[in-house]
PDB file of N, CA and C in Angstrom:
ATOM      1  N   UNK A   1       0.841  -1.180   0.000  1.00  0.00           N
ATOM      2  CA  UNK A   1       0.000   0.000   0.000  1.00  0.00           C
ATOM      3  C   UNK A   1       0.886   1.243   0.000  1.00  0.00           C
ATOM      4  N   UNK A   2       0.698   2.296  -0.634  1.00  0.00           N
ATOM      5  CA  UNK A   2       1.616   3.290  -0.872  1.00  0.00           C
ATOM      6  C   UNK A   2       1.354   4.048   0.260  1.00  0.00           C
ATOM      7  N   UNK A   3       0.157   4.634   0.593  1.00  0.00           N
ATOM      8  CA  UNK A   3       0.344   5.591   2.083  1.00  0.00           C
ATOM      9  C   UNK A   3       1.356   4.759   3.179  1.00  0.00           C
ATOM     10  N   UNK A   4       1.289   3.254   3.569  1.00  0.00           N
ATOM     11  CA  UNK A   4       2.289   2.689   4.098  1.00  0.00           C
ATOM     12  C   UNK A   4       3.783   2.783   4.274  1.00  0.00           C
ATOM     13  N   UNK A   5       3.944   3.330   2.874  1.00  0.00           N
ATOM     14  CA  UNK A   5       5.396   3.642   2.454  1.00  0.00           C
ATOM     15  C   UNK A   5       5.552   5.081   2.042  1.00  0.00           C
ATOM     16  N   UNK A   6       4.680   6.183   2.755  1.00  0.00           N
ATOM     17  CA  UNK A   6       4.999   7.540   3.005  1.00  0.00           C
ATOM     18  C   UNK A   6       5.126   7.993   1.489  1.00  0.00           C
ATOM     19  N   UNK A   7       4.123   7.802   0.595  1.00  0.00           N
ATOM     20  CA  UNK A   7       4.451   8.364  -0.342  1.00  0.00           C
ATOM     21  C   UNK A   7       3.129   9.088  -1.214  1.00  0.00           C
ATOM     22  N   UNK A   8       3.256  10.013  -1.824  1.00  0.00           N
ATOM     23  CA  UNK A   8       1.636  10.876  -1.584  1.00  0.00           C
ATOM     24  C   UNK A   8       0.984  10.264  -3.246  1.00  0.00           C
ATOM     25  N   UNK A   9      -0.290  10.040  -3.244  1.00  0.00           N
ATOM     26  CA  UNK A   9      -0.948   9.697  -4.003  1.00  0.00           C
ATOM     27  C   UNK A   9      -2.420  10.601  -4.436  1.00  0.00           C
ATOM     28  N   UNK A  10      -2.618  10.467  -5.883  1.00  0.00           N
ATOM     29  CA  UNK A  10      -3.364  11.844  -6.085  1.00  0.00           C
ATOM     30  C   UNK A  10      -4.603  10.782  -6.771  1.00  0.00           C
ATOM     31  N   UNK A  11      -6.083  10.851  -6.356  1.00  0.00           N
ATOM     32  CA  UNK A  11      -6.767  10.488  -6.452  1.00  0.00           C
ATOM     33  C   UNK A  11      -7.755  10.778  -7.195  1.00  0.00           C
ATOM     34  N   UNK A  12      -8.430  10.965  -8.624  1.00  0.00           N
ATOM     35  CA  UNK A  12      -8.657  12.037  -9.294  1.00  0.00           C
ATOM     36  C   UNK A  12     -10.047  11.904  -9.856  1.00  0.00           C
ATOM     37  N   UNK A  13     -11.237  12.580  -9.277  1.00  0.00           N
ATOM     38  CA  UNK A  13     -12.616  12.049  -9.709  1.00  0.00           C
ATOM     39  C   UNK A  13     -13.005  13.371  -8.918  1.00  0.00           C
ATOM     40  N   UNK A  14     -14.690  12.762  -8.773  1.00  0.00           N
ATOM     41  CA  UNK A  14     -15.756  13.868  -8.276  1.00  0.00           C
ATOM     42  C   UNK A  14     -15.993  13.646  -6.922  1.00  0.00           C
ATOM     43  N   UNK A  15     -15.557  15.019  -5.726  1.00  0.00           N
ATOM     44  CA  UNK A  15     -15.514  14.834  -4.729  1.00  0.00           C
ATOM     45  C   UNK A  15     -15.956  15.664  -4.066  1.00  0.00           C
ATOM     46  N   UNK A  16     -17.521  16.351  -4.621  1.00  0.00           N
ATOM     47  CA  UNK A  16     -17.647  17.614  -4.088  1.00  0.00           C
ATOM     48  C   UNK A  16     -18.886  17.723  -3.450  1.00  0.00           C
ATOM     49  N   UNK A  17     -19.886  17.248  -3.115  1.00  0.00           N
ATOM     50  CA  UNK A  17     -20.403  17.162  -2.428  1.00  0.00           C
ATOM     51  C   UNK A  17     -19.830  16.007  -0.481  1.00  0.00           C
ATOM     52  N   UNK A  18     -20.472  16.596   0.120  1.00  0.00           N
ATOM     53  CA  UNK A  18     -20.515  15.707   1.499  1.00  0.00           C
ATOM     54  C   UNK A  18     -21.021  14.265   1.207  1.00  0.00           C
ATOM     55  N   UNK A  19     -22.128  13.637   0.818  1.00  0.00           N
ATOM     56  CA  UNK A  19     -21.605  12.346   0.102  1.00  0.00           C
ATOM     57  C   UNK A  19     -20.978  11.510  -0.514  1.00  0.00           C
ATOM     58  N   UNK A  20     -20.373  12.401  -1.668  1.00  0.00           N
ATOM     59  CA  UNK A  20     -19.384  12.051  -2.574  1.00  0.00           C
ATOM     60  C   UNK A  20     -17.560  11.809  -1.704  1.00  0.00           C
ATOM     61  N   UNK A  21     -17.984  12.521  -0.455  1.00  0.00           N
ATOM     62  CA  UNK A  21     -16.555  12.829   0.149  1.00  0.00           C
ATOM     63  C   UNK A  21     -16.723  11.599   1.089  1.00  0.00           C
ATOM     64  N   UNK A  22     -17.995  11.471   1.679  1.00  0.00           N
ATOM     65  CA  UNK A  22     -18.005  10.601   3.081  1.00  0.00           C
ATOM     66  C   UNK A  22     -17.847   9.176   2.095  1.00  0.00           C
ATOM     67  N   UNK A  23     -18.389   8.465   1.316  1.00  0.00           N
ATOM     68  CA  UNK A  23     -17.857   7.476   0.361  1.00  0.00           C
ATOM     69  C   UNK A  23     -16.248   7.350   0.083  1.00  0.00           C
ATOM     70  N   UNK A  24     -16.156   8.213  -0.253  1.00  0.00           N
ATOM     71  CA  UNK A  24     -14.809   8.173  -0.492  1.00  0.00           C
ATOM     72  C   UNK A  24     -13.865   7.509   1.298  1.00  0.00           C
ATOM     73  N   UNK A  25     -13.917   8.595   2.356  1.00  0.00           N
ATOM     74  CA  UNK A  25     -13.258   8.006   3.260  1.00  0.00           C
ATOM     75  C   UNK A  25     -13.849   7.208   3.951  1.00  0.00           C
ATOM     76  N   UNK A  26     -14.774   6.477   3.276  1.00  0.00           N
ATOM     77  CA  UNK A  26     -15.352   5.031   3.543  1.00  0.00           C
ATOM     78  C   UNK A  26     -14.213   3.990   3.469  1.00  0.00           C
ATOM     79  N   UNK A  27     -14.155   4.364   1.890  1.00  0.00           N
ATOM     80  CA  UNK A  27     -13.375   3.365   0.572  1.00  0.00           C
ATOM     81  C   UNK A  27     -12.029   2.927   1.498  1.00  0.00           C
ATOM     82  N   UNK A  28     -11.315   4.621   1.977  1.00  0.00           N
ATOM     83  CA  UNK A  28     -10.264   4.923   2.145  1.00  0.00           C
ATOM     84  C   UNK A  28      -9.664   3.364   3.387  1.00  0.00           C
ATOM     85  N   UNK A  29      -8.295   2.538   2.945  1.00  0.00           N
ATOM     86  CA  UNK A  29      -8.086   1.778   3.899  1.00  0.00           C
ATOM     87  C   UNK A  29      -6.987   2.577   4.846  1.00  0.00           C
ATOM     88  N   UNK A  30      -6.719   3.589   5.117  1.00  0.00           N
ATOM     89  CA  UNK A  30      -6.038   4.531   6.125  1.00  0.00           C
ATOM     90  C   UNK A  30      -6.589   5.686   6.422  1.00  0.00           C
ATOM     91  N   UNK A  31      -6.310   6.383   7.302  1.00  0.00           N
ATOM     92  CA  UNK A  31      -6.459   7.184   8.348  1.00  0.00           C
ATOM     93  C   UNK A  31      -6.115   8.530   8.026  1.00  0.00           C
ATOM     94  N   UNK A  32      -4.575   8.642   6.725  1.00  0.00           N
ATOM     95  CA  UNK A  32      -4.164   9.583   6.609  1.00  0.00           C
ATOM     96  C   UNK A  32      -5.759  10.626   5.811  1.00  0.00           C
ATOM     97  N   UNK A  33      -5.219  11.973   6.001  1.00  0.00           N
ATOM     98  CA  UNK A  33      -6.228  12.645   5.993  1.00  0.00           C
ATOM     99  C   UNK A  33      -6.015  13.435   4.531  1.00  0.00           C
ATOM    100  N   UNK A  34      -7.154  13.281   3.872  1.00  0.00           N
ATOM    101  CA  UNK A  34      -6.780  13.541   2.561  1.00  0.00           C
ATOM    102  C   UNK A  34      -6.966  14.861   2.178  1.00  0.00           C
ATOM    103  N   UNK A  35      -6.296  15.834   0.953  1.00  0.00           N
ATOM    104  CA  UNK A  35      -6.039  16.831   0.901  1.00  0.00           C
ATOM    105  C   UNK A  35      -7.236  16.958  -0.171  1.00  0.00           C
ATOM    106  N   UNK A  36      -7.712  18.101  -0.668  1.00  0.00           N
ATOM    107  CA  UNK A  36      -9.082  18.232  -1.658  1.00  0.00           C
ATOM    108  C   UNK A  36      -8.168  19.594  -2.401  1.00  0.00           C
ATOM    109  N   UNK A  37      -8.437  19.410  -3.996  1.00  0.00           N
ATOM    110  CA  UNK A  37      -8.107  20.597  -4.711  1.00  0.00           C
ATOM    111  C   UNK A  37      -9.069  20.404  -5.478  1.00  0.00           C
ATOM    112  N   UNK A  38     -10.220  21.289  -5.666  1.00  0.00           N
ATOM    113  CA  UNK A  38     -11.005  21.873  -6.560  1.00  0.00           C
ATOM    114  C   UNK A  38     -10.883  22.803  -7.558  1.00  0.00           C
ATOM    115  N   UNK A  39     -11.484  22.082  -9.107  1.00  0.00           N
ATOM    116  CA  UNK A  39     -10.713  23.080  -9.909  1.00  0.00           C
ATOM    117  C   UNK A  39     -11.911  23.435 -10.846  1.00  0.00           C
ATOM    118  N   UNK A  40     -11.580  24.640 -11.246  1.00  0.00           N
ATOM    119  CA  UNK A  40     -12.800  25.414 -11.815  1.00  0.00           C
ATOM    120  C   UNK A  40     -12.461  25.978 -13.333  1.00  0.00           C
ATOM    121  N   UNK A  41     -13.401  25.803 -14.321  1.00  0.00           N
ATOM    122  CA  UNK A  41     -12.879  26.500 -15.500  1.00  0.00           C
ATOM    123  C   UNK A  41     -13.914  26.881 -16.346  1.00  0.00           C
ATOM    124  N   UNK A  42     -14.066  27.714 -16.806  1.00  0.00           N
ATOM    125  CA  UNK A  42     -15.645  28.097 -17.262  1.00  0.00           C
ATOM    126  C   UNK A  42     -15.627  26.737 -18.234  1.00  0.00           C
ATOM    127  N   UNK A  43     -17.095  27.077 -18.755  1.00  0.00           N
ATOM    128  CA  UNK A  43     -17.756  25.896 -19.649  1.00  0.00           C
ATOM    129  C   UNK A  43     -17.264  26.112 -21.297  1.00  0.00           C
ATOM    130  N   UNK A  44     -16.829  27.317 -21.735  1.00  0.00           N
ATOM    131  CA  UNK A  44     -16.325  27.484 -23.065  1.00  0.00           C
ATOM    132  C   UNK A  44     -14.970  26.834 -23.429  1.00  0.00           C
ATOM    133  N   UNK A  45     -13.967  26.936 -21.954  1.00  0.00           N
ATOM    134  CA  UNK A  45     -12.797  26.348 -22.367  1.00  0.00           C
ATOM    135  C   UNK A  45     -12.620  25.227 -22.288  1.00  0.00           C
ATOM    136  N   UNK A  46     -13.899  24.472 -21.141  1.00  0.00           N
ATOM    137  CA  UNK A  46     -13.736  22.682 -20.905  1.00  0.00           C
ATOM    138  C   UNK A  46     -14.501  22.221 -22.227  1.00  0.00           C
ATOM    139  N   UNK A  47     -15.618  22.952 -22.630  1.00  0.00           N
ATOM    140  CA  UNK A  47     -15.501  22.344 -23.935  1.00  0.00           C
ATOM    141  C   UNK A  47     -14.698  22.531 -25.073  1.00  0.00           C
ATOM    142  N   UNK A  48     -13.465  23.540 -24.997  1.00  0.00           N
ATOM    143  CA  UNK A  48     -12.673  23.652 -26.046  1.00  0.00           C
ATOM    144  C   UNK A  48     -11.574  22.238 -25.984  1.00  0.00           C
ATOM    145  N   UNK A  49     -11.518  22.445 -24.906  1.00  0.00           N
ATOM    146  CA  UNK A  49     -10.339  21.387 -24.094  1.00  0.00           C
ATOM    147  C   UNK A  49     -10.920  19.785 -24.612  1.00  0.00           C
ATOM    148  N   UNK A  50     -12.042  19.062 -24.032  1.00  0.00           N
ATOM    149  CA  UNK A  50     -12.441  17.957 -24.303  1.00  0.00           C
ATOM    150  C   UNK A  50     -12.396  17.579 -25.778  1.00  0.00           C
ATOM    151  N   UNK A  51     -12.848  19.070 -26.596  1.00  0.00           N
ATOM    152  CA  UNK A  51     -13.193  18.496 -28.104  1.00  0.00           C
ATOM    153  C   UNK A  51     -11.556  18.323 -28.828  1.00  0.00           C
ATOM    154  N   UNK A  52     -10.596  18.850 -28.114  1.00  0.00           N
ATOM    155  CA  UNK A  52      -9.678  18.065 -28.629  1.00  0.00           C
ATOM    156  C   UNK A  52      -8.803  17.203 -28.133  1.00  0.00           C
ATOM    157  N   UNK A  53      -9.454  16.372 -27.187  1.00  0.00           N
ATOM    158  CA  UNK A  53      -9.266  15.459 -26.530  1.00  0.00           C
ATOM    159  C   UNK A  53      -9.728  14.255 -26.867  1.00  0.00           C
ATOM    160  N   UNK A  54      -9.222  12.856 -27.851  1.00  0.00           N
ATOM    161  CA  UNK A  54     -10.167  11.783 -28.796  1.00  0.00           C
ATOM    162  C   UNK A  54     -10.594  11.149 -27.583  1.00  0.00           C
ATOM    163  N   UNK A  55      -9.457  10.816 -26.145  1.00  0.00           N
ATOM    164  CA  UNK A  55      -9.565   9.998 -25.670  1.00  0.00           C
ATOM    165  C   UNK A  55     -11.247   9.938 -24.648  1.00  0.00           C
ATOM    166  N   UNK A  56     -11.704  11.560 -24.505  1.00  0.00           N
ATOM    167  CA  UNK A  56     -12.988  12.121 -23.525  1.00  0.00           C
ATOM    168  C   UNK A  56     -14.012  11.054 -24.302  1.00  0.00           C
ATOM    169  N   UNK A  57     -14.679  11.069 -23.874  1.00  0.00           N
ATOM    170  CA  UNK A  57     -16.303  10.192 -24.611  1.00  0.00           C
ATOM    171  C   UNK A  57     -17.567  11.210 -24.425  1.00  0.00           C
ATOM    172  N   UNK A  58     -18.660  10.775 -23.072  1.00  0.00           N
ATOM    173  CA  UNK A  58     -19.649  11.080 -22.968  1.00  0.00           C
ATOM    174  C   UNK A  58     -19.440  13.256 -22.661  1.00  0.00           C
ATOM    175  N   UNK A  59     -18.471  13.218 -22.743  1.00  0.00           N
ATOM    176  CA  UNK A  59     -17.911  14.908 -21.826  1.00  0.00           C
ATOM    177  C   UNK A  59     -18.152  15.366 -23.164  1.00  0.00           C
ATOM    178  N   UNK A  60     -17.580  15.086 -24.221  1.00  0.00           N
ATOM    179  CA  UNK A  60     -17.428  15.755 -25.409  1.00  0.00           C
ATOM    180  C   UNK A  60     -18.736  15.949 -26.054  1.00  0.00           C
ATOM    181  N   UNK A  61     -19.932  15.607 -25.467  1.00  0.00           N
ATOM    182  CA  UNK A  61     -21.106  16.074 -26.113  1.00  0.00           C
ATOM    183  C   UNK A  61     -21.540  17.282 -24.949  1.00  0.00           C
ATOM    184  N   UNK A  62     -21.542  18.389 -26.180  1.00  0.00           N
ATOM    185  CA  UNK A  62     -22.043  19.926 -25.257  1.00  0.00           C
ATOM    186  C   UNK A  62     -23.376  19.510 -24.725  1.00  0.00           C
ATOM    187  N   UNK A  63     -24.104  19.315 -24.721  1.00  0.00           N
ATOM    188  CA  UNK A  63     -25.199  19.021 -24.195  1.00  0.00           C
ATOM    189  C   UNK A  63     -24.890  18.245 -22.367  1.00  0.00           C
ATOM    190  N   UNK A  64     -24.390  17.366 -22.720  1.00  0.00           N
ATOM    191  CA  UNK A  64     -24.173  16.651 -21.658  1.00  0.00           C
ATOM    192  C   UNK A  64     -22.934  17.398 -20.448  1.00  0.00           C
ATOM    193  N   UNK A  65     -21.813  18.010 -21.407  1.00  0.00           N
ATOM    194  CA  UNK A  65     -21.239  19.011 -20.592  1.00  0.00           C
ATOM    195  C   UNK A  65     -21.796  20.619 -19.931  1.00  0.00           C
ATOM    196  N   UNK A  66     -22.828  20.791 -20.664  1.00  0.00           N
ATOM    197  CA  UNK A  66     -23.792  22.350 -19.895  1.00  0.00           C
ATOM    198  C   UNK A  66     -24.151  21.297 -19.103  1.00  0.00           C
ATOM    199  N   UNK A  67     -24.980  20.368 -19.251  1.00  0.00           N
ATOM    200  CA  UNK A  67     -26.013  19.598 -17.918  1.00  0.00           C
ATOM    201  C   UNK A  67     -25.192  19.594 -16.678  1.00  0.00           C
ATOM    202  N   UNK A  68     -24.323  18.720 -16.838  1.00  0.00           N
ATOM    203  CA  UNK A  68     -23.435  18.624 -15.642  1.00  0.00           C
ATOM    204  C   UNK A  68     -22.716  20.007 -14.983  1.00  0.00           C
ATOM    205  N   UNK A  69     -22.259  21.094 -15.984  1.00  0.00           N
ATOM    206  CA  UNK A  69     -21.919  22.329 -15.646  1.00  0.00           C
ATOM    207  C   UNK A  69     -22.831  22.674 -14.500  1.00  0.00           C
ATOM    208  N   UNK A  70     -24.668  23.092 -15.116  1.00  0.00           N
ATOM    209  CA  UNK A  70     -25.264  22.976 -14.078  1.00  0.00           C
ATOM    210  C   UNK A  70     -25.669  22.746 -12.921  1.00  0.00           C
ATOM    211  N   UNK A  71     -25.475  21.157 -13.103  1.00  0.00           N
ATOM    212  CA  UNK A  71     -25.833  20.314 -11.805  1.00  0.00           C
ATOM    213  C   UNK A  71     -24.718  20.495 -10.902  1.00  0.00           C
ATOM    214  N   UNK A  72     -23.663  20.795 -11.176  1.00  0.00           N
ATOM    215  CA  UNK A  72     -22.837  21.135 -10.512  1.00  0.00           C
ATOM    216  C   UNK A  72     -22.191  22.627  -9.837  1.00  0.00           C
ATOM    217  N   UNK A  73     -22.412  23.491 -10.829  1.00  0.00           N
ATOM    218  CA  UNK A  73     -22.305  25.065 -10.507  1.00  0.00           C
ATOM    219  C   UNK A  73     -22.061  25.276  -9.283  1.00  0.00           C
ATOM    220  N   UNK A  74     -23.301  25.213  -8.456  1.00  0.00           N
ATOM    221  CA  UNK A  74     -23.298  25.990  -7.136  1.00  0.00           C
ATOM    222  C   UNK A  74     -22.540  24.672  -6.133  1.00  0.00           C
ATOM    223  N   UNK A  75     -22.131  23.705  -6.215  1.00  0.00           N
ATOM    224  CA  UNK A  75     -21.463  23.012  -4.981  1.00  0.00           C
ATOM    225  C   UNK A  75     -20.083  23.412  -6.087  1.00  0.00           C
ATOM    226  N   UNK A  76     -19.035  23.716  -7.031  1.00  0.00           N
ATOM    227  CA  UNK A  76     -18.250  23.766  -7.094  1.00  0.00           C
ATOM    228  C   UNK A  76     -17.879  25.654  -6.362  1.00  0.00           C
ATOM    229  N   UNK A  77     -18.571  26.568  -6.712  1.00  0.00           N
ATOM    230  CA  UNK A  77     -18.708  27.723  -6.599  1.00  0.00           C
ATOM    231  C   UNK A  77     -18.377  28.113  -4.835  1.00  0.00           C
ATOM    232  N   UNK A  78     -18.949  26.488  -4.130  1.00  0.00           N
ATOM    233  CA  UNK A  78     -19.415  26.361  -2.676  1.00  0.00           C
ATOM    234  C   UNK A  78     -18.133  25.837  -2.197  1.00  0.00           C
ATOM    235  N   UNK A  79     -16.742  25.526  -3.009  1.00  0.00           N
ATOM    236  CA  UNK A  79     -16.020  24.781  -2.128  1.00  0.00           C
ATOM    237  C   UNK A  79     -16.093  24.704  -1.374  1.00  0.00           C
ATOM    238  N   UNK A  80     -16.010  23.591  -0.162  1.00  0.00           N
ATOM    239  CA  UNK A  80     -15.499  23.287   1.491  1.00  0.00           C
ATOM    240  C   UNK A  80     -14.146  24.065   1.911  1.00  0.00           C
ATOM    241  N   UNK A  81     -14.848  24.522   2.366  1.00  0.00           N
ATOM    242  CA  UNK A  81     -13.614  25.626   3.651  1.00  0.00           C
ATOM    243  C   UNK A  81     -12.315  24.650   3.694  1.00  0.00           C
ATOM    244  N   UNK A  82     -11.184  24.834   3.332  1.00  0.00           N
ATOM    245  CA  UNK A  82      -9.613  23.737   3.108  1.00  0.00           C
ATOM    246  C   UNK A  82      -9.863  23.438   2.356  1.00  0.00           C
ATOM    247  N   UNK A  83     -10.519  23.281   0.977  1.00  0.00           N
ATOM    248  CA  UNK A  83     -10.282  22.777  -0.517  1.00  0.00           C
ATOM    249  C   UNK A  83      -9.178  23.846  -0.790  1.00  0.00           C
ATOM    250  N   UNK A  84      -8.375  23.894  -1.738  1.00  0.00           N
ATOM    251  CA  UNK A  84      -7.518  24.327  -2.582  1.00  0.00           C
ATOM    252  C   UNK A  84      -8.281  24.665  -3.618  1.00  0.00           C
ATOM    253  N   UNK A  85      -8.725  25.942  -4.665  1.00  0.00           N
ATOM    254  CA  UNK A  85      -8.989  25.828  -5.474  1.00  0.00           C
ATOM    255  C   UNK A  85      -8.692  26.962  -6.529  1.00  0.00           C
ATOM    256  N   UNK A  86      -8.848  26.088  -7.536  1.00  0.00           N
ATOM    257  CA  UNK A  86      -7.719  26.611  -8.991  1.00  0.00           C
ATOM    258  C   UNK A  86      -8.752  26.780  -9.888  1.00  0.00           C
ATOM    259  N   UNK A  87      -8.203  27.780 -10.502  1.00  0.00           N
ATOM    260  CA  UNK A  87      -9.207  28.229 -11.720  1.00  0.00           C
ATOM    261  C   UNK A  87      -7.808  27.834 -13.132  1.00  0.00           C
ATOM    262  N   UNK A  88      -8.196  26.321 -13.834  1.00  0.00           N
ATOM    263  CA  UNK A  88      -7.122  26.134 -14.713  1.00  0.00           C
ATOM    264  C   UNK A  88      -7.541  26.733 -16.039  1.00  0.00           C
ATOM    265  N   UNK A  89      -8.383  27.667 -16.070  1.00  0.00           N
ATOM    266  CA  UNK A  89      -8.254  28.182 -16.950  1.00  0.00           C
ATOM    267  C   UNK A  89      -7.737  29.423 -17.141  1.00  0.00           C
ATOM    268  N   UNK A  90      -7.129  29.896 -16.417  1.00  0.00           N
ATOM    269  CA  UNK A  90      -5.880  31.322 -16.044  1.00  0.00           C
ATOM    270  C   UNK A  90      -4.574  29.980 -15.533  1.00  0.00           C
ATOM    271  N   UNK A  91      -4.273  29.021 -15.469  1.00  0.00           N
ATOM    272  CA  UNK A  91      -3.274  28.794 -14.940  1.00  0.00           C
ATOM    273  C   UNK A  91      -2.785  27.210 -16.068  1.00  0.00           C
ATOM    274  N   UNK A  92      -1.398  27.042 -16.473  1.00  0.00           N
ATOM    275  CA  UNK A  92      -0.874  26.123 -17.101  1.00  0.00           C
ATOM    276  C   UNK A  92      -1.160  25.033 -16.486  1.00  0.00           C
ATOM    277  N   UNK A  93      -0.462  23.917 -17.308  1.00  0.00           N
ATOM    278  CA  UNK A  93      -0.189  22.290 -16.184  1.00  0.00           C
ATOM    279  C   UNK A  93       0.799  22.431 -14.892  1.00  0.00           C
ATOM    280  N   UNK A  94       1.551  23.256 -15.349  1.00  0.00           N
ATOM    281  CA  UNK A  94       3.185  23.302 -14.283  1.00  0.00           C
ATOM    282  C   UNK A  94       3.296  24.050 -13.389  1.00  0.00           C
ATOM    283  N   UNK A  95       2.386  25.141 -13.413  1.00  0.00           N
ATOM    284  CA  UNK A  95       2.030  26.557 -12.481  1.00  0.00           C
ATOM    285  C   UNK A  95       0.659  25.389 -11.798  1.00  0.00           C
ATOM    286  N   UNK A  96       0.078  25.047 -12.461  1.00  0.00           N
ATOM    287  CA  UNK A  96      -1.503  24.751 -11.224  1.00  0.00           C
ATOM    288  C   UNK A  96      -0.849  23.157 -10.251  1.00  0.00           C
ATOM    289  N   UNK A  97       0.414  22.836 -10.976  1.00  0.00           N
ATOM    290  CA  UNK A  97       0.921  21.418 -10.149  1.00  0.00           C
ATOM    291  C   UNK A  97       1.734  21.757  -9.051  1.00  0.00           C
ATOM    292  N   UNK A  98       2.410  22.951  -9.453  1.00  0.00           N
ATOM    293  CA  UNK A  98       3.838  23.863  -8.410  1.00  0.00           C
ATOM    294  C   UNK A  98       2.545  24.098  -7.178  1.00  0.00           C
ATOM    295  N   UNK A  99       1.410  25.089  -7.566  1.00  0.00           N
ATOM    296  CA  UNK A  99       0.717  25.685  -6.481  1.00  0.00           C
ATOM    297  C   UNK A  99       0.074  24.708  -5.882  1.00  0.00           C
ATOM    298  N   UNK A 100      -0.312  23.165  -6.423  1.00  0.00           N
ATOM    299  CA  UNK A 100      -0.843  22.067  -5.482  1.00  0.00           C
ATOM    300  C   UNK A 100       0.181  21.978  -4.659  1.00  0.00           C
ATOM    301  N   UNK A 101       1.370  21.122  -4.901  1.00  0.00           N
ATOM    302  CA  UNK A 101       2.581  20.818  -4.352  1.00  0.00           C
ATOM    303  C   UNK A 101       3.050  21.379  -3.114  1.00  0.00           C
ATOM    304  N   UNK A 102       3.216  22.975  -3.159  1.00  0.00           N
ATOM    305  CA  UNK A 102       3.574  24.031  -2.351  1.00  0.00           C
ATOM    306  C   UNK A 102       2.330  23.986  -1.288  1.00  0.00           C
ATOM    307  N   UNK A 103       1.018  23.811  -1.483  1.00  0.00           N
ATOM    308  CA  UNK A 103      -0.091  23.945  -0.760  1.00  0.00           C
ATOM    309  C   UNK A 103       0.254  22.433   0.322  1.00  0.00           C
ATOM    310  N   UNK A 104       0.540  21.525  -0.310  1.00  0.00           N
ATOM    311  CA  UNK A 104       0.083  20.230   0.540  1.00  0.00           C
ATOM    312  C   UNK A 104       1.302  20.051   1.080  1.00  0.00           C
ATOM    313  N   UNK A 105       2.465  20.365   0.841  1.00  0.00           N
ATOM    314  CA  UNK A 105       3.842  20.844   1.266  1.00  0.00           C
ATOM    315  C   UNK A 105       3.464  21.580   3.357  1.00  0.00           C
ATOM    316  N   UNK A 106       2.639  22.389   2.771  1.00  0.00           N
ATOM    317  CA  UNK A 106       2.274  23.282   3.586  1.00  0.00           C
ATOM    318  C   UNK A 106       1.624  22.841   5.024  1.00  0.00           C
ATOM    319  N   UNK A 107       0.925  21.675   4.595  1.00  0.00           N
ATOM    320  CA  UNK A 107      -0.143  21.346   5.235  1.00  0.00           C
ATOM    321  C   UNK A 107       0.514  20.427   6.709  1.00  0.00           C
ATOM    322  N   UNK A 108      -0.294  20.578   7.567  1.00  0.00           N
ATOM    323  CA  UNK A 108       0.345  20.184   9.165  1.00  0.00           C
ATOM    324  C   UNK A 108       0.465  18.448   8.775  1.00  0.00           C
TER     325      UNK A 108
END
């Protein structure tokens, strides 16, 4: 198990509601306490982004990406008080990975 062997692991899905989170440290087989970065990018550039992306599937239909935009809006808008959160659409791959890094660096 890698938390066993002190080494940090990045877990990468939908974690933004209080259900979605309490599942998760259900799943979780340790104790260590996990770090949350929420990331935000308007809906023009995630669909610029996906459509040239072959590997995306169901994301790459606009329809289905406004829906979820929606359904989601106000709990991303709502982060949890200690989320980290990045707007990657003002920020590169290497600048939004430095400012995770430095953040969880940080952390007690």
């Amino acid at each position: 198990m890698l938390f066993a062997e002190g080494l940090a692991v990045i877990v990468e899905g939908e974690f933004l509601t209080a259900r979605e989170r309490h599942e998760f440290d259900e799943a979780r087989e340790t104790r260590v306490e996990p770090l949350f970065v929420t990331l935000r990018i308007s809906f023009d550039l995630a669909l610029q982004r996906v459509q040239l992306d072959p590997r995306r599937g169901l994301s790459r239909d606009p329809r289905f990406l406004r829906g979820h935009y929606e359904a989601t809006a106000a709990t991303v808008r709502n982060a949890p008080r200690g989320d980290l959160v990045l707007d990657t659409g003002r920020l590169g791959i290497a600048e939004a990975a430095g400012i995770v890094a430095e953040w969880a660096l940080q952390r007690p």
